[in-house]
N, C-alpha and C. Protein backbone atom coordinates (compact mmCIF):
# COMPACT_ATOMS: atom_id res chain seq x y z
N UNK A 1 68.68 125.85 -18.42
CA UNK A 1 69.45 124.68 -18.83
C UNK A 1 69.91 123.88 -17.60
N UNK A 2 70.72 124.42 -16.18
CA UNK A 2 70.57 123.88 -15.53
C UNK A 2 69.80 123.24 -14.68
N UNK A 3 68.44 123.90 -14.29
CA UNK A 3 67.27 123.21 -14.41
C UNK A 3 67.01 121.70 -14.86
N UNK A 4 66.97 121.92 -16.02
CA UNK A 4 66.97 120.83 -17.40
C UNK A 4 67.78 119.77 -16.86
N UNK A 5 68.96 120.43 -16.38
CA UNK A 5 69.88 118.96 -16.15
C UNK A 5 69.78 118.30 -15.20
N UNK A 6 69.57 119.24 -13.81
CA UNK A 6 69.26 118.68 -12.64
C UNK A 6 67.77 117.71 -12.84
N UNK A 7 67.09 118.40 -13.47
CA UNK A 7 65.82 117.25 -13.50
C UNK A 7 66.14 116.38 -14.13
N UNK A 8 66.67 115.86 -14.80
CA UNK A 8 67.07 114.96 -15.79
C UNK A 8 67.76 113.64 -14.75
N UNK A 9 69.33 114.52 -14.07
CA UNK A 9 69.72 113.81 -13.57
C UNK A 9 68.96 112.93 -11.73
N UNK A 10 67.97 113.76 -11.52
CA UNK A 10 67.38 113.48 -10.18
C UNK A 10 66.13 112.37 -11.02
N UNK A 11 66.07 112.34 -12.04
CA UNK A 11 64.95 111.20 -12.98
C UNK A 11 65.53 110.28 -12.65
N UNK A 12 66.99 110.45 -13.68
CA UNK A 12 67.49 109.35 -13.76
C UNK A 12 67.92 108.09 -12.04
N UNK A 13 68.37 109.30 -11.31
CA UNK A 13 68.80 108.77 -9.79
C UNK A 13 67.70 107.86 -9.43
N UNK A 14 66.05 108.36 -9.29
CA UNK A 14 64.79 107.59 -8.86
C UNK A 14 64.83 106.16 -10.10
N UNK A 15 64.77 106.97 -11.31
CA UNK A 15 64.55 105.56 -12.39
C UNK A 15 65.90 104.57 -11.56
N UNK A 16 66.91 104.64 -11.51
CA UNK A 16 67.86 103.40 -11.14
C UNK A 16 67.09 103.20 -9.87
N UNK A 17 67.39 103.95 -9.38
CA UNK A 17 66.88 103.17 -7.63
C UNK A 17 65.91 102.44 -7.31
N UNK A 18 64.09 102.88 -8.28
CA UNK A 18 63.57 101.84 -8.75
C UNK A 18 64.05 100.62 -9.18
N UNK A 19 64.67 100.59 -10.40
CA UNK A 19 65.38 99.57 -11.15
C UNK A 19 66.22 98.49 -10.39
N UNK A 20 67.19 99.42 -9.71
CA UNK A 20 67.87 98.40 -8.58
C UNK A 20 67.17 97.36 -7.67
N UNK A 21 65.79 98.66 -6.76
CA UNK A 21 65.21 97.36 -6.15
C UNK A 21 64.22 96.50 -6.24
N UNK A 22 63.55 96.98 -7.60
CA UNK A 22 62.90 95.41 -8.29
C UNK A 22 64.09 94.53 -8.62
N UNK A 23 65.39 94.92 -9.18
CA UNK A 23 66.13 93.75 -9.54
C UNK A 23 66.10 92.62 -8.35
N UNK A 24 66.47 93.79 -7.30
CA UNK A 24 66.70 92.86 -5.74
C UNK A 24 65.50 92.39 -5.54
N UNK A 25 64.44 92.39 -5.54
CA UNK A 25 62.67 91.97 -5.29
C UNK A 25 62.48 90.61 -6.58
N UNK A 26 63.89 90.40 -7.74
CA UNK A 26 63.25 89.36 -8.20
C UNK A 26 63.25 87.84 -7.67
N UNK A 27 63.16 87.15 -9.03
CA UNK A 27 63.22 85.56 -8.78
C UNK A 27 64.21 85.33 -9.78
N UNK A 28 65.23 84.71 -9.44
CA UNK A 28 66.06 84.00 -9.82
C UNK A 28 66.19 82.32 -9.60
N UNK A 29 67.40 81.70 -9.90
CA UNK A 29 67.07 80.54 -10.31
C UNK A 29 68.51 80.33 -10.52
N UNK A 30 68.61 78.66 -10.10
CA UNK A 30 70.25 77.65 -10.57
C UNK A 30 69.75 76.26 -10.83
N UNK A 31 71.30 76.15 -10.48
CA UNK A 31 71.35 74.60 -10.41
C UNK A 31 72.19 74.25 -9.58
N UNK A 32 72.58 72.93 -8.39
CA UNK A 32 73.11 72.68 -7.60
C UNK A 32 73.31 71.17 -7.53
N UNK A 33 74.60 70.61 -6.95
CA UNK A 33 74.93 69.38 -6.88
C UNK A 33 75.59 69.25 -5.40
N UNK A 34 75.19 68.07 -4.66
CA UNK A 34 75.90 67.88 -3.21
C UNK A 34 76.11 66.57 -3.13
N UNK A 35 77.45 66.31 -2.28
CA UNK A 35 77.44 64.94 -1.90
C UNK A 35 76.57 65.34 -0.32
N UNK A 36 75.91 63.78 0.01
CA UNK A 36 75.30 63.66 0.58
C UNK A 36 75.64 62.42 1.69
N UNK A 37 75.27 62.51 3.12
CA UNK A 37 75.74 61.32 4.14
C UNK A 37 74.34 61.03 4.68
N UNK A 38 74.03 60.06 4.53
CA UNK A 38 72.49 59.33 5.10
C UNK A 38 72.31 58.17 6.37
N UNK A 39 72.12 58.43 7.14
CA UNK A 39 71.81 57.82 8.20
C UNK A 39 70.28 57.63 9.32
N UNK A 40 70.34 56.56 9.57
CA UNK A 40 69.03 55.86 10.44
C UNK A 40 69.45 56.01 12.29
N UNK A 41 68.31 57.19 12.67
CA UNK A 41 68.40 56.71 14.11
C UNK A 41 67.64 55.88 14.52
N UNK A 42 67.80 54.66 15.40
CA UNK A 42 67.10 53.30 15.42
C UNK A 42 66.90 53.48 16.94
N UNK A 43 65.37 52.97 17.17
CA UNK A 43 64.91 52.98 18.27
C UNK A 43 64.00 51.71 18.38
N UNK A 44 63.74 50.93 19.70
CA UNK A 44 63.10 50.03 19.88
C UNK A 44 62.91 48.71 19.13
N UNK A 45 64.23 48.29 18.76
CA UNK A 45 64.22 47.32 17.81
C UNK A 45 65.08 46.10 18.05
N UNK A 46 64.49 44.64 17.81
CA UNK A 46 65.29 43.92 19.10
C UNK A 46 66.10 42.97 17.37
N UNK A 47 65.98 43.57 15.98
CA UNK A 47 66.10 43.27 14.97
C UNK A 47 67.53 44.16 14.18
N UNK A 48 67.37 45.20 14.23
CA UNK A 48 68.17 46.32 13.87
C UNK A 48 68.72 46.84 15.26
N UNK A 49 70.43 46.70 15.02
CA UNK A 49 70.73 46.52 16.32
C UNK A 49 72.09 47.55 16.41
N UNK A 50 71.99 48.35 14.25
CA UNK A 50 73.13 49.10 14.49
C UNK A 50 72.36 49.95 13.16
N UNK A 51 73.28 50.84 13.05
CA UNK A 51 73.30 51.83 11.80
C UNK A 51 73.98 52.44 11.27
N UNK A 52 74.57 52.88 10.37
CA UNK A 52 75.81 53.60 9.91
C UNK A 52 75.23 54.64 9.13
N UNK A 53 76.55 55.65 8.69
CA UNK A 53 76.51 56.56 7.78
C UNK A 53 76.61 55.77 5.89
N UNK A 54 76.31 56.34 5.14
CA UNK A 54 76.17 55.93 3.91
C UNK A 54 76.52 57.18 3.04
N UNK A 55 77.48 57.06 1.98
CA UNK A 55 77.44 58.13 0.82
C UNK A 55 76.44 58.08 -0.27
N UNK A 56 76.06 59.59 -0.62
CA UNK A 56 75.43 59.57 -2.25
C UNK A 56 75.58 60.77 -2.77
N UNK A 57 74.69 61.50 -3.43
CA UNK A 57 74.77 62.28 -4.20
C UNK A 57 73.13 63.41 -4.63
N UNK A 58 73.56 64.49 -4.54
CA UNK A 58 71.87 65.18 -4.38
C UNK A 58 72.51 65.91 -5.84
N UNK A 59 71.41 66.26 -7.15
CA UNK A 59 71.38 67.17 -7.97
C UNK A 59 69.86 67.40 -8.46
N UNK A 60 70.23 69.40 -8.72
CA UNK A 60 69.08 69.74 -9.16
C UNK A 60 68.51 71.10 -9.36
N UNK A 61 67.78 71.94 -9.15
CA UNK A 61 67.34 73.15 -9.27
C UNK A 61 66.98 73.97 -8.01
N UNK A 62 67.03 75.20 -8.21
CA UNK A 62 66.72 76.10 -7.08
C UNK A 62 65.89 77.31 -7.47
N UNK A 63 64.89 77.33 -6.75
CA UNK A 63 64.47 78.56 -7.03
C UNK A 63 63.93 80.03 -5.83
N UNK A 64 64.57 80.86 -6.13
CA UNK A 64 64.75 82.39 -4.72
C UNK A 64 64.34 82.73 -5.56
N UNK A 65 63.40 83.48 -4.11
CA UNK A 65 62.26 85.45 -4.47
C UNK A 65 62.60 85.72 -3.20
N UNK A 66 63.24 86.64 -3.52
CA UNK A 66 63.46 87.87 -2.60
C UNK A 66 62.40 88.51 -1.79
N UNK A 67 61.78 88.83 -0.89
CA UNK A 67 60.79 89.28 -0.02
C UNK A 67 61.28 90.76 0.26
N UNK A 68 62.32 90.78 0.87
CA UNK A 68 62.65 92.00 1.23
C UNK A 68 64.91 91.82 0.90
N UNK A 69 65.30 93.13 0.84
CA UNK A 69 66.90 93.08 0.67
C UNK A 69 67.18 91.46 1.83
N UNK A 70 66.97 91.29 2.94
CA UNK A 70 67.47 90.25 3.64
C UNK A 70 66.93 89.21 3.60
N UNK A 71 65.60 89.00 2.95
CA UNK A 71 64.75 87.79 3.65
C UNK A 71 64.48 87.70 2.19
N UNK A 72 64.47 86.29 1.95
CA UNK A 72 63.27 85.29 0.54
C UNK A 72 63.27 83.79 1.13
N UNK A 73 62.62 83.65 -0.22
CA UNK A 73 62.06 82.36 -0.07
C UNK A 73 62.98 81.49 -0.96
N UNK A 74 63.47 80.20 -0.75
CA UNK A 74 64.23 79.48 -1.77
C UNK A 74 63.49 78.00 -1.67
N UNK A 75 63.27 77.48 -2.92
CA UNK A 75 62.59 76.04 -2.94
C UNK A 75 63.04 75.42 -3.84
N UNK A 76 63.57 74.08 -3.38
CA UNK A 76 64.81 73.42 -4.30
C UNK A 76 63.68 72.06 -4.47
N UNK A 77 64.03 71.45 -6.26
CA UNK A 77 63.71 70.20 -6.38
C UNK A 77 65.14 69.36 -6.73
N UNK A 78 65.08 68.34 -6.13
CA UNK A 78 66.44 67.57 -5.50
C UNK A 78 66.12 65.98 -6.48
N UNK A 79 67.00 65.34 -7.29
CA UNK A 79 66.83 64.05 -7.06
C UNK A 79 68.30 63.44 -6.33
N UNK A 80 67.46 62.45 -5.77
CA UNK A 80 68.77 61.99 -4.48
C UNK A 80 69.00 60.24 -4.98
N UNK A 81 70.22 60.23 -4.53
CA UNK A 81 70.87 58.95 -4.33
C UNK A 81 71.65 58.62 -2.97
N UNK A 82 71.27 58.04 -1.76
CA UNK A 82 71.27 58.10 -0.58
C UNK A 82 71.64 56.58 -0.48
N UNK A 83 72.45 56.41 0.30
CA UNK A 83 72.81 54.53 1.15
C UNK A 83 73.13 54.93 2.66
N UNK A 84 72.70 53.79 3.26
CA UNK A 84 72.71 54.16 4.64
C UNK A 84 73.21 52.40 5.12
N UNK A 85 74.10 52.18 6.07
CA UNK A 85 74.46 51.09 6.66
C UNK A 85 73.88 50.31 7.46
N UNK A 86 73.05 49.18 7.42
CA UNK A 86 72.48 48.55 9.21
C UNK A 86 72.88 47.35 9.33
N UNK A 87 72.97 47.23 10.52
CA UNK A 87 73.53 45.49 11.13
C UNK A 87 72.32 45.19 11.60
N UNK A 88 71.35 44.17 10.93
CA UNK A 88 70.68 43.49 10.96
C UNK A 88 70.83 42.05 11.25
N UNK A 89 70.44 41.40 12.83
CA UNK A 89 70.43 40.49 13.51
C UNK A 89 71.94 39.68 13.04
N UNK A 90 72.71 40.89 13.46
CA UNK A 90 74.36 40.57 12.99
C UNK A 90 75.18 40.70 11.69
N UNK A 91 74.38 41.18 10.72
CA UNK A 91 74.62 40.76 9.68
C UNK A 91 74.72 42.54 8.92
N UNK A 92 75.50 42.61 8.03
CA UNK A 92 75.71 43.80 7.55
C UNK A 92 75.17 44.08 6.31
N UNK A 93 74.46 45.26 6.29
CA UNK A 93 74.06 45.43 4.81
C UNK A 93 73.61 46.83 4.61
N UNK A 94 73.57 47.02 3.53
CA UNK A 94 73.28 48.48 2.80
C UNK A 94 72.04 48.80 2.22
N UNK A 95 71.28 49.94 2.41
CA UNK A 95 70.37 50.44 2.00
C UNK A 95 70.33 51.24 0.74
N UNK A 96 70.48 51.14 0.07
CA UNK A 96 70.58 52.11 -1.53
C UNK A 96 68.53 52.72 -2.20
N UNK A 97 68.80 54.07 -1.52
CA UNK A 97 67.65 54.49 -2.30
C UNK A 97 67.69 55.49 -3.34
N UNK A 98 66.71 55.92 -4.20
CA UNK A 98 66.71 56.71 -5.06
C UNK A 98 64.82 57.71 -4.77
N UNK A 99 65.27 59.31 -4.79
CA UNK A 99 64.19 59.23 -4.33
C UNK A 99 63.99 61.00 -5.05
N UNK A 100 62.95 61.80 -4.86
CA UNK A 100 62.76 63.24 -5.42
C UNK A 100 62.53 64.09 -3.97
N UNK A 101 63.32 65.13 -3.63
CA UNK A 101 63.25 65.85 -2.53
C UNK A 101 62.70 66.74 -3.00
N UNK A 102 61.87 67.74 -2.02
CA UNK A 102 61.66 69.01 -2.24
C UNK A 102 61.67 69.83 -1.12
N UNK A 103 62.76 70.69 -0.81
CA UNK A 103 62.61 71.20 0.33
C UNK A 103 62.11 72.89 0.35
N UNK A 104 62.02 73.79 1.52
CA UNK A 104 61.47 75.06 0.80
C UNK A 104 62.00 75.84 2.02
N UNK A 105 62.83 77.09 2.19
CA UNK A 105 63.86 77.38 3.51
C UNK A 105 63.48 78.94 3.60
N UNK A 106 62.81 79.40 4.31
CA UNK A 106 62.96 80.54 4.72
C UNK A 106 64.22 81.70 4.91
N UNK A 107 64.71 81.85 4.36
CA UNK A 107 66.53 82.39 4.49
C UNK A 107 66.04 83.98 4.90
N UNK A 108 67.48 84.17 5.53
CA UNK A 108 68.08 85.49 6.03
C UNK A 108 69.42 85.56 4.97
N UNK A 109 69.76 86.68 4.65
CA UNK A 109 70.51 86.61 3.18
C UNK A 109 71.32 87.92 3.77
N UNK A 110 72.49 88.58 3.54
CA UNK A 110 73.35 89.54 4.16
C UNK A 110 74.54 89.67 2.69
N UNK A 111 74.80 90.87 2.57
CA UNK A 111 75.53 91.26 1.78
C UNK A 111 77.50 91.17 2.25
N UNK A 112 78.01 90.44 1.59
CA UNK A 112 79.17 89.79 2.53
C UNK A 112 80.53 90.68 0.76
N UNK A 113 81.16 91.89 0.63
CA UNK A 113 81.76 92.09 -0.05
C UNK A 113 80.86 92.25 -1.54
N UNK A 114 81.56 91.31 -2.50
CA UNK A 114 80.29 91.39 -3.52
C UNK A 114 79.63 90.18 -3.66
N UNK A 115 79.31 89.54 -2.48
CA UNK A 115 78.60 88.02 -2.49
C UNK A 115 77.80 88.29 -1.44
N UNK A 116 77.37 87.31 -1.20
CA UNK A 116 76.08 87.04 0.27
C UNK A 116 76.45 85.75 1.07
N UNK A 117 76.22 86.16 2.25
CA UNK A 117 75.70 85.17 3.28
C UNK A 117 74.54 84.79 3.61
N UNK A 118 74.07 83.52 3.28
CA UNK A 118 73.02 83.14 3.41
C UNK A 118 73.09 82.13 4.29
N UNK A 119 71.56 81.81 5.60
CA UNK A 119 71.51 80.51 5.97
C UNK A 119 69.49 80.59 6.42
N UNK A 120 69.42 79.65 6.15
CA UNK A 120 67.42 79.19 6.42
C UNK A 120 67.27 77.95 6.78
N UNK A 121 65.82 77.80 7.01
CA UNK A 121 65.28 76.99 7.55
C UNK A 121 64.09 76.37 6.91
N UNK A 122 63.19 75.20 7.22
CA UNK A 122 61.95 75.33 6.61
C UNK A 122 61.98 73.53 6.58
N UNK A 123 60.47 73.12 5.47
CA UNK A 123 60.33 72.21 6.04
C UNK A 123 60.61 71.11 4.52
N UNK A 124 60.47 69.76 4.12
CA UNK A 124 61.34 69.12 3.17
C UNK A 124 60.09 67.68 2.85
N UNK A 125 59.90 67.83 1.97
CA UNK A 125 59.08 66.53 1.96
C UNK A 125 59.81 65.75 0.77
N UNK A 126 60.15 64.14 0.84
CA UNK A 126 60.51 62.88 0.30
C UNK A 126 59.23 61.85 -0.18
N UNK A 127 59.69 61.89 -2.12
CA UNK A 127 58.86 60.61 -2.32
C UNK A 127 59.98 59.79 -2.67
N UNK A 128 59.55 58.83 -3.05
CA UNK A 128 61.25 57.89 -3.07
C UNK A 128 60.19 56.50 -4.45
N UNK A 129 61.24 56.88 -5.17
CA UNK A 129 61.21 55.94 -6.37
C UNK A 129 61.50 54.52 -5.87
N UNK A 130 62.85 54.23 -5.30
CA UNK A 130 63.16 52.75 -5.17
C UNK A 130 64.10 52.59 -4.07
N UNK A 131 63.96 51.72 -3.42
CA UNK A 131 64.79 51.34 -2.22
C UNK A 131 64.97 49.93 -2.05
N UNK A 132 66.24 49.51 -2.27
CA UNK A 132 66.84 48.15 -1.91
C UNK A 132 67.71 47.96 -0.79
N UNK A 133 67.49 47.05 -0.90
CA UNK A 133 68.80 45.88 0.52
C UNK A 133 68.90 44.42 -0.23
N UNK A 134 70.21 44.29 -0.61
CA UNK A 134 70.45 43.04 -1.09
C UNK A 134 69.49 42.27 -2.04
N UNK A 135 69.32 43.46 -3.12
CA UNK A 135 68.34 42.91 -4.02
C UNK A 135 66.95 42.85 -3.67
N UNK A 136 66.52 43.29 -2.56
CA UNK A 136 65.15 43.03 -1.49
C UNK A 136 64.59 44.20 -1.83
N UNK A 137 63.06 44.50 -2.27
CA UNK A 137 62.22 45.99 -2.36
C UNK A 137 62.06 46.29 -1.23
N UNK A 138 62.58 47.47 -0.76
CA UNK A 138 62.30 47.47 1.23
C UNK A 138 61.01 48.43 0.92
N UNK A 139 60.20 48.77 0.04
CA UNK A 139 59.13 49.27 0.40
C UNK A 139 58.07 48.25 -0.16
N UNK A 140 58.25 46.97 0.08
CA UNK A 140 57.00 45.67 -0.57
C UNK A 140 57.00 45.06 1.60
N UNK A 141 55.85 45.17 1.10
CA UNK A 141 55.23 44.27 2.36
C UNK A 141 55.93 43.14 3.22
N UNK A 142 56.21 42.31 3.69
CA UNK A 142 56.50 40.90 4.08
C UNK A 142 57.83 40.84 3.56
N UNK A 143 59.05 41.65 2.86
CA UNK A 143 60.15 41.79 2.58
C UNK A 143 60.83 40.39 3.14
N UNK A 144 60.98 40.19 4.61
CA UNK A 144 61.59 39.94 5.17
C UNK A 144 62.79 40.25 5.88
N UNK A 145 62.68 42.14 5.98
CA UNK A 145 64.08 42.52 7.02
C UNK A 145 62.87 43.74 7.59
N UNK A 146 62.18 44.49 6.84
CA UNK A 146 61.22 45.58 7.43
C UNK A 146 61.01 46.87 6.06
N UNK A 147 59.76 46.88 6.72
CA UNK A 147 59.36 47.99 5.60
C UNK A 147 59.31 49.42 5.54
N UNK A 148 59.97 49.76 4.46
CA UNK A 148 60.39 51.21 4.97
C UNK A 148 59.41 52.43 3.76
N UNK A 149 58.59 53.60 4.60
CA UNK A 149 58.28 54.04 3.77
C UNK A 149 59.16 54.87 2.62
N UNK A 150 57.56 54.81 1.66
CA UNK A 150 57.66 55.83 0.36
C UNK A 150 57.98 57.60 0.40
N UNK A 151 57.13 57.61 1.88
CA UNK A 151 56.65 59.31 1.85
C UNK A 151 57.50 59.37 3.52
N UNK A 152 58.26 60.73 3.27
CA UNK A 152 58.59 61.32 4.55
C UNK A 152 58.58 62.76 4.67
N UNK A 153 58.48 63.47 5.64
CA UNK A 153 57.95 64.68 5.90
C UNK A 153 59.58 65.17 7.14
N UNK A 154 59.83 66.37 7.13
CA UNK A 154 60.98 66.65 8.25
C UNK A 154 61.18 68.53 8.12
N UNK A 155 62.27 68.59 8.82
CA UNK A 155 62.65 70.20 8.72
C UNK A 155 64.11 70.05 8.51
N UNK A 156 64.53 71.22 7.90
CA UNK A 156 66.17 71.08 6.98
C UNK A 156 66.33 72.14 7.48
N UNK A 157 68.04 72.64 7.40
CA UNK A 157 68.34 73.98 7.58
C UNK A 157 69.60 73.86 6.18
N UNK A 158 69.47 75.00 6.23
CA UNK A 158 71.05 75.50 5.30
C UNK A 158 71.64 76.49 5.76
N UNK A 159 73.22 76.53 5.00
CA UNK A 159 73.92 77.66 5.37
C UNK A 159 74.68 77.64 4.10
N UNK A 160 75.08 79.11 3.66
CA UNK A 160 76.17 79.06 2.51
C UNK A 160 76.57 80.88 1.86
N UNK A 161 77.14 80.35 1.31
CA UNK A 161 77.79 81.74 0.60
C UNK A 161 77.88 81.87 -0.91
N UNK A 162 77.43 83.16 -0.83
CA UNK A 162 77.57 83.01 -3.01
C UNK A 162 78.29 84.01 -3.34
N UNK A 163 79.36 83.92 -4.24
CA UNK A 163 79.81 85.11 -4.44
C UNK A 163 79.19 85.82 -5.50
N UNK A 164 80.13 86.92 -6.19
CA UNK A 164 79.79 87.66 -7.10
C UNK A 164 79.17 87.36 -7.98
N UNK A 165 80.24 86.19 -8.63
CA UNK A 165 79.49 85.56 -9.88
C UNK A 165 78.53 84.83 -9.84
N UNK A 166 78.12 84.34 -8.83
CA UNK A 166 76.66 83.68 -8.68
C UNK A 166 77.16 82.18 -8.15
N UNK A 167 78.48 81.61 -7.79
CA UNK A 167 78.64 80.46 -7.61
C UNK A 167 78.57 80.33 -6.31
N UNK A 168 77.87 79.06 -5.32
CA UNK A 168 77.84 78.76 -4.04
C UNK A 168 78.33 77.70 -3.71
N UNK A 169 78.71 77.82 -2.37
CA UNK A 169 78.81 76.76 -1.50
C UNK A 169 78.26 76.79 -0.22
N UNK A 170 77.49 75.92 -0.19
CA UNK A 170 76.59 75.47 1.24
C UNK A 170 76.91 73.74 1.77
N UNK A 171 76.16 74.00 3.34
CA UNK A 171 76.14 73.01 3.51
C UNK A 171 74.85 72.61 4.42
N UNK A 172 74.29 71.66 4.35
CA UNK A 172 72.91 71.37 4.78
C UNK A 172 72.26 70.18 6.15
N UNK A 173 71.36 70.32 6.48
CA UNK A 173 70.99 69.33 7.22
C UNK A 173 69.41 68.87 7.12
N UNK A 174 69.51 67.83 7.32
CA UNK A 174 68.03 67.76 7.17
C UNK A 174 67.53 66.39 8.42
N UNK A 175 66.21 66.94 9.15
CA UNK A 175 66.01 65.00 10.37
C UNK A 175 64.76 65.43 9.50
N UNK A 176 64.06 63.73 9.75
CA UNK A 176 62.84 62.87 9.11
C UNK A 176 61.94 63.82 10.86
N UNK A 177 60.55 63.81 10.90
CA UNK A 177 59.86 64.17 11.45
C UNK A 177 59.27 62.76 11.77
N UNK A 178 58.99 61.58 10.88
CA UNK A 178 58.59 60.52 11.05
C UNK A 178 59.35 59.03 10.86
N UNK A 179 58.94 58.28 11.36
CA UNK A 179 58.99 57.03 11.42
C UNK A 179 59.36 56.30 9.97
N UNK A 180 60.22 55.86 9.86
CA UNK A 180 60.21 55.54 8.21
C UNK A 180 60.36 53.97 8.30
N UNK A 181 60.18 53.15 9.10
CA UNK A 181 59.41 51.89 9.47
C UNK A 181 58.22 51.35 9.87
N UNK A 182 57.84 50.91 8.70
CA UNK A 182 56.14 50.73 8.47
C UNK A 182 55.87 49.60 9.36
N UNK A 183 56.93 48.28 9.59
CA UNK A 183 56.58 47.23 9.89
C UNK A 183 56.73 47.38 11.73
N UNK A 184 56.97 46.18 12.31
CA UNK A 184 56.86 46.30 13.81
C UNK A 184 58.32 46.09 14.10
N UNK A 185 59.75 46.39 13.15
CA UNK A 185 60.69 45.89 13.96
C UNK A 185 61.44 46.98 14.43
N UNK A 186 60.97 47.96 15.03
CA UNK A 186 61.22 49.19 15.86
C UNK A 186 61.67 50.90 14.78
N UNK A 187 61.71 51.41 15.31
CA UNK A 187 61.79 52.89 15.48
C UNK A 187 62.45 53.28 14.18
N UNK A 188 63.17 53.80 12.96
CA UNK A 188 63.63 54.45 12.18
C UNK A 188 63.68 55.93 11.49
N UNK A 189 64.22 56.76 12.11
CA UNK A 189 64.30 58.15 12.04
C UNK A 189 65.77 58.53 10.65
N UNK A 190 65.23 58.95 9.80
CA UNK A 190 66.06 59.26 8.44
C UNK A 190 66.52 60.88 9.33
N UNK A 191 67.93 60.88 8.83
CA UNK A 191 69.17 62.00 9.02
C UNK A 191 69.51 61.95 7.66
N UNK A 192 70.08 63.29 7.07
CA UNK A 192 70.72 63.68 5.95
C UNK A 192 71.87 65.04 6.05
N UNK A 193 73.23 64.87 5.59
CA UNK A 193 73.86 65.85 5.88
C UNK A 193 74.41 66.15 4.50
N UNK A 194 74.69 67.50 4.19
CA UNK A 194 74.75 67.54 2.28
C UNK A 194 76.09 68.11 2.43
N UNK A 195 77.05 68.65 1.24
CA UNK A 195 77.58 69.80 1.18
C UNK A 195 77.60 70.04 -0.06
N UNK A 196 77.91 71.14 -0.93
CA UNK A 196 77.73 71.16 -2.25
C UNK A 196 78.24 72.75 -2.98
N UNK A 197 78.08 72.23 -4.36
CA UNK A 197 78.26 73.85 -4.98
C UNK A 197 76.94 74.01 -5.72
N UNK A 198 76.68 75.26 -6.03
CA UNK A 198 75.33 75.75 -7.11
C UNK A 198 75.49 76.88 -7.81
N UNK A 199 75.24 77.10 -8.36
CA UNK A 199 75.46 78.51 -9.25
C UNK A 199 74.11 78.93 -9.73
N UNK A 200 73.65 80.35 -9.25
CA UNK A 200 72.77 81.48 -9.73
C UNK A 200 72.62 81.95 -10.79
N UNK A 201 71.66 81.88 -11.41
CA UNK A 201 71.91 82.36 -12.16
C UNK A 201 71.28 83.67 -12.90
């Protein structure tokens, strides 16, 4: 009988411990919302002669697989609402875009009480629905202030914490890798800084 029990109970010990670390080996999934600060670094431009920070707003989905207890993969689809400030040949005006992010972050993940510390890296690609300036399509040709692309490519990092219940807070960064001025009136490098909550679920 004791026999009996000890095997029983040394089953049961392997069956959880299995159990436990496929749980930890899965894919899970949220949702997340950030305010967002958008800004242009401007280079070589005898037209655009300033740039500011701009508020908006990022919401959307997340999705983590675990690789190992410390390391997964997380890949978020984002729709964004981004404004960014420029003084153009003196004159002040605002950029208002609307656009679909997708970024994808390599994370290091650490067991912090009954939550985690998380922060990654990785790389973020932008298509962008619509972009104005004073009623102006800044992605149509001959605009008349400069043309800014559709498609951008860059690297992001994150950092954040989730607790028990699955709720987070992070905060993010992201630079453009490219040029997001199509036309000849100099240099435009897209910056993005987030912060936000999300919940696991």
């Amino acid at each position: 009988m004791k026999r009996l029990f000890l095997s029983l109970m040394m089953a049961t010990a392997v069956l959880s411990g299995t159990f436990a670390q496929s749980e930890e080996k899965k894919t899970t999934f949220g949702v997340k919302a950030e305010m967002n600060s958008n800004f242009y670094l401007v280079g070589d431009s005898e037209i655009i002669t300033a740039t500011g920070n701009g508020f908006g707003a990022n919401t959307g989905l997340f999705l983590k697989t675990n690789i190992i207890d410390n390391l997964a993969i997380r890949v978020e689809l984002l729709c964004q609402y981004r404004n960014a400030e420029f003084t153009i040949l003196g004159q002040e005006h605002t950029l208002t875009n609307w656009g679909i992010e997708v970024p994808a972050y390599i994370m290091g993940q650490f067991a912090m009480g009954s939550g985690r510390f998380f922060f990654g890296a990785g790389p973020y690609g932008i298509a962008g629905i619509s972009a104005g300036m004073n009623d102006v399509d800044m992605y149509a040709e001959g605009n008349g202030l400069f043309t800014l692309s559709r498609w951008n490519l860059g690297v992001g990092m994150i950092v954040g914490i989730e607790l028990g219940c699955g709720l987070q807070f992070n905060v993010n960064y992201k630079y453009g890798m490219f040029n997001s001025n199509l036309s000849n009136s100099g240099n435009l490098v897209e910056n993005t800084a987030a912060i936000g909550l999300g919940y696991r679920f």
